[in-house]
PDB file of N, CA and C in Angstrom:
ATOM      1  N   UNK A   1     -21.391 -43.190  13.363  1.00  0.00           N
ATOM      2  CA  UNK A   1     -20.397 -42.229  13.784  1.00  0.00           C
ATOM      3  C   UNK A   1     -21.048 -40.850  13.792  1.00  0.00           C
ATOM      4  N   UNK A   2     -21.173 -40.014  14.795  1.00  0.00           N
ATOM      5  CA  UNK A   2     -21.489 -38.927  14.947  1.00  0.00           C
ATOM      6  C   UNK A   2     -20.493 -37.657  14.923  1.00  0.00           C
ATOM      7  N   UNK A   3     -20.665 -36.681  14.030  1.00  0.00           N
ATOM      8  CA  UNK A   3     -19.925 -35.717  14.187  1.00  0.00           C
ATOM      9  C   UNK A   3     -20.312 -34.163  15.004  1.00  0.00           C
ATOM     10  N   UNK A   4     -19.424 -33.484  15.614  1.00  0.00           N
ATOM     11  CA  UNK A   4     -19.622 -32.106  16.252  1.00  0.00           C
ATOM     12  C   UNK A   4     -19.375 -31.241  15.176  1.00  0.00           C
ATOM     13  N   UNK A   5     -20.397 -30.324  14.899  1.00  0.00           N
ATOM     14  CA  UNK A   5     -19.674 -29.345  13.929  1.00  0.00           C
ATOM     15  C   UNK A   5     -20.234 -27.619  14.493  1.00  0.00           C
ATOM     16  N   UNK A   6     -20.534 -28.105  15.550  1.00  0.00           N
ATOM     17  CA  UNK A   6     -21.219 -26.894  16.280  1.00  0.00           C
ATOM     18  C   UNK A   6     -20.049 -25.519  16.349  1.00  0.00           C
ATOM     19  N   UNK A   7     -18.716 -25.883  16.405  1.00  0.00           N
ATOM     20  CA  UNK A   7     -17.630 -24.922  15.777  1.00  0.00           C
ATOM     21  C   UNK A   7     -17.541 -24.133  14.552  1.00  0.00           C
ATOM     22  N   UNK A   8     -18.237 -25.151  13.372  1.00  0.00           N
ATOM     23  CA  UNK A   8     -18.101 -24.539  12.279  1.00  0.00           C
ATOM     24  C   UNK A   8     -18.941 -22.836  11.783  1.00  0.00           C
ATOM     25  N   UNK A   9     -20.067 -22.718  12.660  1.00  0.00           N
ATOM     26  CA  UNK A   9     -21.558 -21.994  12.413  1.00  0.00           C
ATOM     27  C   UNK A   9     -20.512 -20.625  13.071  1.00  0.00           C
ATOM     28  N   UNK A  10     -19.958 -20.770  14.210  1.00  0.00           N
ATOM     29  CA  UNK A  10     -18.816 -19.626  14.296  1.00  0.00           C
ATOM     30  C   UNK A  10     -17.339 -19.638  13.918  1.00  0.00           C
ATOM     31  N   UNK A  11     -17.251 -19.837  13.263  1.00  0.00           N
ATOM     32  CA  UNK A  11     -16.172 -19.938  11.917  1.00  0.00           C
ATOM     33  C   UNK A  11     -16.698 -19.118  11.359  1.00  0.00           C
ATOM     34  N   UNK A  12     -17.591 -19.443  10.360  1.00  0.00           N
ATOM     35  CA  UNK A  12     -18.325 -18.715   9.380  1.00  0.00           C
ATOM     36  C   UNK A  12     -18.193 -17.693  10.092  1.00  0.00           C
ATOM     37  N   UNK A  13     -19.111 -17.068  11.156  1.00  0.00           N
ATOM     38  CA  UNK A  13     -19.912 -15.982  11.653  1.00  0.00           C
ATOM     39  C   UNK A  13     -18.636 -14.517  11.469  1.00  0.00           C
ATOM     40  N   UNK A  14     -17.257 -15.186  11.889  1.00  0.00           N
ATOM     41  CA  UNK A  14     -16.496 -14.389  12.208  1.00  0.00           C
ATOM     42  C   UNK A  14     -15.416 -14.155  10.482  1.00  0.00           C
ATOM     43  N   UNK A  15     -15.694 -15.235  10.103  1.00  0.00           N
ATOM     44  CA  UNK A  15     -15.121 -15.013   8.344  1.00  0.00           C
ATOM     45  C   UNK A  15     -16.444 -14.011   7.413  1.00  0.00           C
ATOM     46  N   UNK A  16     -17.628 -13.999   7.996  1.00  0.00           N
ATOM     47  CA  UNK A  16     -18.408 -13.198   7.179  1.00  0.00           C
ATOM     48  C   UNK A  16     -18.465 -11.756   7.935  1.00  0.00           C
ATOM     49  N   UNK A  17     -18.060 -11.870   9.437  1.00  0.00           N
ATOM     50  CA  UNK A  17     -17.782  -9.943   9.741  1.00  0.00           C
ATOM     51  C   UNK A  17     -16.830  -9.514   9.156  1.00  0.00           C
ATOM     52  N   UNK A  18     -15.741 -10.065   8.964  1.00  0.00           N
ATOM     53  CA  UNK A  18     -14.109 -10.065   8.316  1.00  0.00           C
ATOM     54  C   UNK A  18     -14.708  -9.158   6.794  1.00  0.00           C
ATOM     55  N   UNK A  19     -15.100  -9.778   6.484  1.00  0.00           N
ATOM     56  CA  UNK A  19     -15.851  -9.868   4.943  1.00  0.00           C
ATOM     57  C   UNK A  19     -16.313  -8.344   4.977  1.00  0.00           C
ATOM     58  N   UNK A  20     -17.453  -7.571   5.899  1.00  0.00           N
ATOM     59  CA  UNK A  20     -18.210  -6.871   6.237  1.00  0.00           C
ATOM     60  C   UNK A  20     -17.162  -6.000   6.415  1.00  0.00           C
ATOM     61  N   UNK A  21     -16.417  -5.713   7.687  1.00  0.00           N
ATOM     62  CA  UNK A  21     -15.691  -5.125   7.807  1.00  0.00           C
ATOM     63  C   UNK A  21     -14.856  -4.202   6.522  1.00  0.00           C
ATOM     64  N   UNK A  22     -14.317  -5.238   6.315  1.00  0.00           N
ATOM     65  CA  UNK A  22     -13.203  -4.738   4.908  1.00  0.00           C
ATOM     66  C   UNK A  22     -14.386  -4.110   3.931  1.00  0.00           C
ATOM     67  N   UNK A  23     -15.573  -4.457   3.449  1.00  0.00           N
ATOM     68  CA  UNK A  23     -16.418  -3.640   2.743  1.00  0.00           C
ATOM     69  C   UNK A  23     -16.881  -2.199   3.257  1.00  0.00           C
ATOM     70  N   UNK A  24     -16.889  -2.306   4.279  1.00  0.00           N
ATOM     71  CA  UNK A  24     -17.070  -0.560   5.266  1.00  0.00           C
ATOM     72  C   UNK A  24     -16.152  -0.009   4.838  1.00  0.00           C
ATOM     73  N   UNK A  25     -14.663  -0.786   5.022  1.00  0.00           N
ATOM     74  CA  UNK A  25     -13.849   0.419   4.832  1.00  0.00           C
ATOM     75  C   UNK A  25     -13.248   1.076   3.486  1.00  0.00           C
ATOM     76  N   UNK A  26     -13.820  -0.309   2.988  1.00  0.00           N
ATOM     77  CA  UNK A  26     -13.476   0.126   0.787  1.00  0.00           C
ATOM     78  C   UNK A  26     -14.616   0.841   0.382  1.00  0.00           C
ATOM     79  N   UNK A  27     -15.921   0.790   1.408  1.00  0.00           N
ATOM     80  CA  UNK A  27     -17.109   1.574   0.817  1.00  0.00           C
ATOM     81  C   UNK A  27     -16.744   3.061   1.221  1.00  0.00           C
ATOM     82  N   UNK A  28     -15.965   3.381   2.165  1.00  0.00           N
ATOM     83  CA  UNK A  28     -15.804   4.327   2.785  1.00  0.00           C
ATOM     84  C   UNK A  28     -14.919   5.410   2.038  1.00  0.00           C
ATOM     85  N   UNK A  29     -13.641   4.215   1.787  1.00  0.00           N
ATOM     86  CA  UNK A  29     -12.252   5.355   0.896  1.00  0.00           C
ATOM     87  C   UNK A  29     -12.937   5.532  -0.806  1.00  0.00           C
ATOM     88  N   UNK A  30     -13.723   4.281  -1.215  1.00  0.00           N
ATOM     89  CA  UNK A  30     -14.590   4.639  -2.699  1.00  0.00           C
ATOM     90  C   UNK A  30     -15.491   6.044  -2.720  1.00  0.00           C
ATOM     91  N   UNK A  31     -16.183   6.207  -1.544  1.00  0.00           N
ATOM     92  CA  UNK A  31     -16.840   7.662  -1.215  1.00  0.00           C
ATOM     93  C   UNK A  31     -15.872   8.544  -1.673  1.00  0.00           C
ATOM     94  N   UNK A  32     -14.894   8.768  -0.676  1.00  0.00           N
ATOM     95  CA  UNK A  32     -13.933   9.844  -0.484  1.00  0.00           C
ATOM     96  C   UNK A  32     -13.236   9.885  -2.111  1.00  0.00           C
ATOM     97  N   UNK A  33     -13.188   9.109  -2.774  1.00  0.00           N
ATOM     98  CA  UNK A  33     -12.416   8.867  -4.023  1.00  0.00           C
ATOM     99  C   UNK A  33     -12.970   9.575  -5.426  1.00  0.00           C
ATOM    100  N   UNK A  34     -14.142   9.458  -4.967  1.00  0.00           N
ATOM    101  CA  UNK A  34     -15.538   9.974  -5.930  1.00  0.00           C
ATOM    102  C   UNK A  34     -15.360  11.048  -5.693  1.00  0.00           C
ATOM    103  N   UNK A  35     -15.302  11.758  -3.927  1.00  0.00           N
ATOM    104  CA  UNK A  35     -15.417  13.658  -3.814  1.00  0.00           C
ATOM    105  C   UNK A  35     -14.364  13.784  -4.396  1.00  0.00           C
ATOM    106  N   UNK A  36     -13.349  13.521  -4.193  1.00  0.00           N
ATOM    107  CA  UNK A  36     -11.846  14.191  -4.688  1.00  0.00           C
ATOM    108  C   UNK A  36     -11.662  14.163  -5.988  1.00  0.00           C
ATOM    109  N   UNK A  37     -11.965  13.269  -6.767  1.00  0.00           N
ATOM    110  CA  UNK A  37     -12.217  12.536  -8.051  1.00  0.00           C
ATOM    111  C   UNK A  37     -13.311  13.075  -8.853  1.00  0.00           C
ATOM    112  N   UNK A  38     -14.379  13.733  -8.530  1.00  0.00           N
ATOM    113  CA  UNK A  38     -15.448  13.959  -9.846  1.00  0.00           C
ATOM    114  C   UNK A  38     -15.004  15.150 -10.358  1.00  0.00           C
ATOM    115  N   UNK A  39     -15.080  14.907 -11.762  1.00  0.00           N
ATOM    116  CA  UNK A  39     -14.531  16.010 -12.862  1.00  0.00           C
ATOM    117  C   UNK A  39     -15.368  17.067 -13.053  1.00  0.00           C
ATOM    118  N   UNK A  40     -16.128  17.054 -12.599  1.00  0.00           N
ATOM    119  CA  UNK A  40     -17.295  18.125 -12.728  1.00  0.00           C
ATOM    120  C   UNK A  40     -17.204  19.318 -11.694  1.00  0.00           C
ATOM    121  N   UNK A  41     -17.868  20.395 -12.317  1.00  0.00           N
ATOM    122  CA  UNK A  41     -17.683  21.612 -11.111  1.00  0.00           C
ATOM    123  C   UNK A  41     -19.132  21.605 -10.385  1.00  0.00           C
ATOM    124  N   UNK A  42     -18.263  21.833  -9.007  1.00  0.00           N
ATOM    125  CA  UNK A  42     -19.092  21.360  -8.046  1.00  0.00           C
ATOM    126  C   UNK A  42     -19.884  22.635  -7.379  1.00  0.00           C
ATOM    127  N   UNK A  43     -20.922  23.176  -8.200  1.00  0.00           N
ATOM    128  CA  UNK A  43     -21.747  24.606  -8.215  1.00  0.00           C
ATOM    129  C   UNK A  43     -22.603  24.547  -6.577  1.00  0.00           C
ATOM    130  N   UNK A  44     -23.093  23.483  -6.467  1.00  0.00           N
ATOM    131  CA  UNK A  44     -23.988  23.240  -5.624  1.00  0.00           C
ATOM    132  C   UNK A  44     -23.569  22.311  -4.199  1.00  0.00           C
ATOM    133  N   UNK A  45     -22.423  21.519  -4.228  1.00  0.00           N
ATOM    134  CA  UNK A  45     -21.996  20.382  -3.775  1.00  0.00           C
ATOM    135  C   UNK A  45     -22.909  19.631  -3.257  1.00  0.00           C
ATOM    136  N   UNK A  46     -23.815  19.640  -3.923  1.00  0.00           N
ATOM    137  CA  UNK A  46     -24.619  18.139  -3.883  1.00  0.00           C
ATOM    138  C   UNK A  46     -24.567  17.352  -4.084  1.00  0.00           C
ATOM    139  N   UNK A  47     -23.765  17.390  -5.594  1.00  0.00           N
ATOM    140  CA  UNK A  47     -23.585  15.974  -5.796  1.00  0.00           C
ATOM    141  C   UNK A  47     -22.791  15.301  -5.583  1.00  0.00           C
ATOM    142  N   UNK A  48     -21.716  15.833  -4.596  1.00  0.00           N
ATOM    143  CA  UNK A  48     -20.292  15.716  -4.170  1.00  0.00           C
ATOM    144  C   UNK A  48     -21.216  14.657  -3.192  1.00  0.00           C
ATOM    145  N   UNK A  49     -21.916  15.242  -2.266  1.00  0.00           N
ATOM    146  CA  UNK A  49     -22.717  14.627  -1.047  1.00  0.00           C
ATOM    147  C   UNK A  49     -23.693  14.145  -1.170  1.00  0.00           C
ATOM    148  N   UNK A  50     -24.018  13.747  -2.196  1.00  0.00           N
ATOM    149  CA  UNK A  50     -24.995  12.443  -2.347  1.00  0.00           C
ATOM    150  C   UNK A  50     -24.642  11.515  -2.825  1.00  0.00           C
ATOM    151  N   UNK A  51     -23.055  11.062  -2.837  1.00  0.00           N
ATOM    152  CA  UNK A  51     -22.184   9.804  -2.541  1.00  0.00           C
ATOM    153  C   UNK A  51     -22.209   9.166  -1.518  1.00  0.00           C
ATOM    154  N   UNK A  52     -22.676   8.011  -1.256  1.00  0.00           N
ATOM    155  CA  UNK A  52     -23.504   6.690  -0.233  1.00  0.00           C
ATOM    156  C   UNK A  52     -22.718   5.659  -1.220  1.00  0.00           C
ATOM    157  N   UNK A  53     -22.625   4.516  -0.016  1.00  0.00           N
ATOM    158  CA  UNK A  53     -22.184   3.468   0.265  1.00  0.00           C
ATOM    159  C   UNK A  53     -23.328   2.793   0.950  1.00  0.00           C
ATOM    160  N   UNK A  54     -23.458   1.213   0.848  1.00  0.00           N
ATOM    161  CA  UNK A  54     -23.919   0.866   2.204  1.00  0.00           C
ATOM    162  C   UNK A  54     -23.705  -1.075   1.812  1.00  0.00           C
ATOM    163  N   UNK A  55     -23.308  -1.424   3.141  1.00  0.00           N
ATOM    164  CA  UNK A  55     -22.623  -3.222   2.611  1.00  0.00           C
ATOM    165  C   UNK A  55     -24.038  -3.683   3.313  1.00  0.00           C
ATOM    166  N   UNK A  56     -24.232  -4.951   2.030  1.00  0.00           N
ATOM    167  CA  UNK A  56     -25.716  -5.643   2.478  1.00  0.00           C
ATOM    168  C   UNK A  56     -25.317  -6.909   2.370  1.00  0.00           C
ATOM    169  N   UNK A  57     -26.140  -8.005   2.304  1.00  0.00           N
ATOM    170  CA  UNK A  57     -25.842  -9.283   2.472  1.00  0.00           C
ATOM    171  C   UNK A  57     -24.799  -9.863   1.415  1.00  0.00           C
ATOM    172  N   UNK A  58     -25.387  -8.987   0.119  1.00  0.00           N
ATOM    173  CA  UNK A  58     -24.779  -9.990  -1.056  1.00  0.00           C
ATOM    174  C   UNK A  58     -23.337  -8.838  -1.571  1.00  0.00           C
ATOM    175  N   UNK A  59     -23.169  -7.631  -1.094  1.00  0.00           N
ATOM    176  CA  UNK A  59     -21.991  -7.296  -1.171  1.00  0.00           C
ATOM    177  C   UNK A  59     -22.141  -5.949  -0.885  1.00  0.00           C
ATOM    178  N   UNK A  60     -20.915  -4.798  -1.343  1.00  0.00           N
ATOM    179  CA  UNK A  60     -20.859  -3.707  -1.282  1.00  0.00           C
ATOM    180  C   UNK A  60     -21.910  -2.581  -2.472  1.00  0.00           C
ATOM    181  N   UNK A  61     -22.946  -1.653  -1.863  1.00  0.00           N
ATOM    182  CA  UNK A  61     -23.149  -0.953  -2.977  1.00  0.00           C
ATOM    183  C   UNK A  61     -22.666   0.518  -2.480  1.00  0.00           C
ATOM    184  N   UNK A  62     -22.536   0.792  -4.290  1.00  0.00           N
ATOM    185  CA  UNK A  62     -22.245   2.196  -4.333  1.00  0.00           C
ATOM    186  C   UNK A  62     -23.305   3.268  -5.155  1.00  0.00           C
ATOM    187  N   UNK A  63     -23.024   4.256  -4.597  1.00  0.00           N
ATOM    188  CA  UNK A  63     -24.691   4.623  -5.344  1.00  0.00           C
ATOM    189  C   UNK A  63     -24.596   6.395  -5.190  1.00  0.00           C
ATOM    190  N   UNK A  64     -24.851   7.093  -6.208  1.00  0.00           N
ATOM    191  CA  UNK A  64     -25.059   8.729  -5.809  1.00  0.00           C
ATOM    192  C   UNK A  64     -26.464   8.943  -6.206  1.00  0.00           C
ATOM    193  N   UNK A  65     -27.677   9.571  -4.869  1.00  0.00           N
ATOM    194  CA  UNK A  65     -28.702  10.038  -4.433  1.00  0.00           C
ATOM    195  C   UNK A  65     -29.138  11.343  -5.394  1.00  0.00           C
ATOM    196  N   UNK A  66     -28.416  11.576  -5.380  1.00  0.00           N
ATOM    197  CA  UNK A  66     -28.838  12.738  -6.577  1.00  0.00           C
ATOM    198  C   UNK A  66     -29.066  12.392  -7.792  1.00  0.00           C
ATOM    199  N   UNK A  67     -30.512  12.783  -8.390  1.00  0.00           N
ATOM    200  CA  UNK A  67     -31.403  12.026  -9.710  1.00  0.00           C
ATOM    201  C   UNK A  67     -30.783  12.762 -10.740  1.00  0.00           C
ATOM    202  N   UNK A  68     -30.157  13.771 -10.995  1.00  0.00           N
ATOM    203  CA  UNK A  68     -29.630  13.994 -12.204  1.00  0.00           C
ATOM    204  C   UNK A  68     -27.537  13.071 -12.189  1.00  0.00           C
ATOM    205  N   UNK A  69     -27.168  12.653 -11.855  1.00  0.00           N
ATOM    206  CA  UNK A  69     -26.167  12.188 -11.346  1.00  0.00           C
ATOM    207  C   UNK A  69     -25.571  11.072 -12.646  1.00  0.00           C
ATOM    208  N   UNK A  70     -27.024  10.447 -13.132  1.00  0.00           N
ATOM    209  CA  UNK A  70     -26.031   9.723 -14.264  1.00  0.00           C
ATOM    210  C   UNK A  70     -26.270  10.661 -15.393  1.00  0.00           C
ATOM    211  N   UNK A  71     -27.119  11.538 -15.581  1.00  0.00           N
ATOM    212  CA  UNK A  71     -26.821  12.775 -16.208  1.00  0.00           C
ATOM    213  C   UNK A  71     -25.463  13.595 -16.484  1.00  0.00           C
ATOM    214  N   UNK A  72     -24.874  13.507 -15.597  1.00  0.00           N
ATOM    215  CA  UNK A  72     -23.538  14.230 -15.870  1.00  0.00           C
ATOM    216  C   UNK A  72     -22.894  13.382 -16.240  1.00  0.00           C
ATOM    217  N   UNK A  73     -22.542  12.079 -15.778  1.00  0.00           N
ATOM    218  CA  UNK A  73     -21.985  11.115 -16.159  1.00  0.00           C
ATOM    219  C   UNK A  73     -21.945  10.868 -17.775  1.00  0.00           C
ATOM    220  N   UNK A  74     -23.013  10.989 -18.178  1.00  0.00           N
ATOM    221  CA  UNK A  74     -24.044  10.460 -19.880  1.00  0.00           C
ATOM    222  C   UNK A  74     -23.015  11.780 -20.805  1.00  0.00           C
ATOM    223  N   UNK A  75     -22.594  12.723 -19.851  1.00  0.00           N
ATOM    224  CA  UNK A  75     -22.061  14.364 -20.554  1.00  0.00           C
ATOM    225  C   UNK A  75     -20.402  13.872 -20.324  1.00  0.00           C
ATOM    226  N   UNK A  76     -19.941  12.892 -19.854  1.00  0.00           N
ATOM    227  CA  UNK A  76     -18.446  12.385 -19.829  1.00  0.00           C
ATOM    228  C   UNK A  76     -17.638  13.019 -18.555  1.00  0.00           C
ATOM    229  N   UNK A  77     -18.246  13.483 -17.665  1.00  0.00           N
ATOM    230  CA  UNK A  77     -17.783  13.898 -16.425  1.00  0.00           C
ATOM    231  C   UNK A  77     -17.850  12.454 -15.309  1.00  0.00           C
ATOM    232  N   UNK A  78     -17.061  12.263 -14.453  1.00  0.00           N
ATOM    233  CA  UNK A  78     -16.625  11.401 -13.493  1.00  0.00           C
ATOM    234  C   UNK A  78     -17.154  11.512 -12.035  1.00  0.00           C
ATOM    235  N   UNK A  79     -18.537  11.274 -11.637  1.00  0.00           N
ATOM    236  CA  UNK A  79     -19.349  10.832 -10.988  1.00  0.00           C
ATOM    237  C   UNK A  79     -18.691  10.236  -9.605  1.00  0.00           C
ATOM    238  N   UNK A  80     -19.334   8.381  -9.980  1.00  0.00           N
ATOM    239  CA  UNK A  80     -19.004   7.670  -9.550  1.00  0.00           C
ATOM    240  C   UNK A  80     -18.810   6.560  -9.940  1.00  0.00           C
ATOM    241  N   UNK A  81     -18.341   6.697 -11.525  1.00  0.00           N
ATOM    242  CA  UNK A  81     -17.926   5.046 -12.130  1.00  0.00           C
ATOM    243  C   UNK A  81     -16.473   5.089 -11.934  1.00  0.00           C
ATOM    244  N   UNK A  82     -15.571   6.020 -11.591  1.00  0.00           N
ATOM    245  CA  UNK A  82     -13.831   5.609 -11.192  1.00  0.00           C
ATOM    246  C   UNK A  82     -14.049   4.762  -9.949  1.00  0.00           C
ATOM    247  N   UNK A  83     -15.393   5.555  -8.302  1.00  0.00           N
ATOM    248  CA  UNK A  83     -15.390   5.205  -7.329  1.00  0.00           C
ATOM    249  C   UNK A  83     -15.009   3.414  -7.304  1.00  0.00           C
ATOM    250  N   UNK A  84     -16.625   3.001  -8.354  1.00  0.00           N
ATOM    251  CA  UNK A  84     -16.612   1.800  -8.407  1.00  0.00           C
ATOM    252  C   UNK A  84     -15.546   0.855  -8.881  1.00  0.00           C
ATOM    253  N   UNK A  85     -14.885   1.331  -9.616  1.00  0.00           N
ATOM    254  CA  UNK A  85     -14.199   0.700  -9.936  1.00  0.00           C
ATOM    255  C   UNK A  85     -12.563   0.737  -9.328  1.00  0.00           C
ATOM    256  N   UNK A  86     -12.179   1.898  -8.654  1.00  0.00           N
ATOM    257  CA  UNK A  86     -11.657   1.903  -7.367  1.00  0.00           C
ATOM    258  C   UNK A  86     -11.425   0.758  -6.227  1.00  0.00           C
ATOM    259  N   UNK A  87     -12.839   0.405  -6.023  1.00  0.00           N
ATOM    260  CA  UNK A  87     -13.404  -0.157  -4.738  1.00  0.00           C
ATOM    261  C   UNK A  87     -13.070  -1.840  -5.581  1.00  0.00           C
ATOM    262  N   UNK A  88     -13.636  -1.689  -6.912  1.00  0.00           N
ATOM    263  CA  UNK A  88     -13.686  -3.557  -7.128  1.00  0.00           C
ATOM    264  C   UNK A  88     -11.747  -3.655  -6.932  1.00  0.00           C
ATOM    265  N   UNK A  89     -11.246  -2.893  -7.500  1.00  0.00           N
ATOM    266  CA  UNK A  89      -9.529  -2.915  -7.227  1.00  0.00           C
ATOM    267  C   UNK A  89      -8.826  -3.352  -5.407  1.00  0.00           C
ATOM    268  N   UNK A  90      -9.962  -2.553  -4.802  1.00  0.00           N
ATOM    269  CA  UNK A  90      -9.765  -2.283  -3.380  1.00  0.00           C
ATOM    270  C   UNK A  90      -9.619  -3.683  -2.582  1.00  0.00           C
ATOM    271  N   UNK A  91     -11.065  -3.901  -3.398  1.00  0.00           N
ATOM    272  CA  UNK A  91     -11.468  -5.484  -2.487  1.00  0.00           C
ATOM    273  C   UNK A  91     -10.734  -7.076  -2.843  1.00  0.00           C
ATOM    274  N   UNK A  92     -10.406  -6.357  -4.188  1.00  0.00           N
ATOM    275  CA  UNK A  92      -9.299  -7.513  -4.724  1.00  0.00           C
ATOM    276  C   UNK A  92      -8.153  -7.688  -4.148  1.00  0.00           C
ATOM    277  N   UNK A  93      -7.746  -6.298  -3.638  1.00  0.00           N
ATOM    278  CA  UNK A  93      -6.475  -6.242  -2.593  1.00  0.00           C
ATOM    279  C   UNK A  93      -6.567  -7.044  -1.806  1.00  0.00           C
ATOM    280  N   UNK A  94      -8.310  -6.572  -0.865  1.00  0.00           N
ATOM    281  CA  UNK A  94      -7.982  -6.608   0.508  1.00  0.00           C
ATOM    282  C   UNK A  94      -8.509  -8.005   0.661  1.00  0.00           C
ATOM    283  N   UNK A  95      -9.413  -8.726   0.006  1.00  0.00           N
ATOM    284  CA  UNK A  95      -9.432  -9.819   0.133  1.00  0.00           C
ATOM    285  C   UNK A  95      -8.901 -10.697  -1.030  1.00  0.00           C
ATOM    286  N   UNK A  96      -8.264 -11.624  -0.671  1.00  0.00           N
ATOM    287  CA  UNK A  96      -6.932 -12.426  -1.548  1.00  0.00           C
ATOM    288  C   UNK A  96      -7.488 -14.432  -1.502  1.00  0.00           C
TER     289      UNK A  96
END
């Protein structure tokens, strides 16, 4: 008995953009969540803007570019660990 499963390979294809998708846009509002959100005064706004996102194979990362960044964090100011944890809330929503 032979089976067709040549359907299934785009199944997937279009359940893993789905996937992608919804991570753009939780990587996106987690950004925005972090500017509005960090407790710190923003002297320079750098570090406001060296809040990055970027979705890779194995999931969403979040990440601030600026090398003193877990520095402030280490001083009890709010970075980007609400972002993240924002976003894991986000994706729990959005994917069910």
């Amino acid at each position: 008995m032979k089976f067709d499963f040549s359907d299934v390979d785009s199944f997937f294809d279009q359940g893993y953009a789905e996937v992608k998708a919804v991570e753009e846009k939780v990587g996106k509002e987690a950004v925005d969540y972090a500017v509005k959100n960090g407790s710190y005064q923003n002297q320079t706004g750098t570090l406001r803007k060296s809040n990055k996102y970027s979705v890779e194979d194995d999931g969403l990362e979040l990440r601030n570019e600026a090398e003193y960044a877990s520095f402030v964090e280490s001083k009890g100011y709010e970075v980007l660990t609400g972002a993240a944890l924002f976003a894991e809330r986000r994706l729990k929503e959005e994917i069910k």
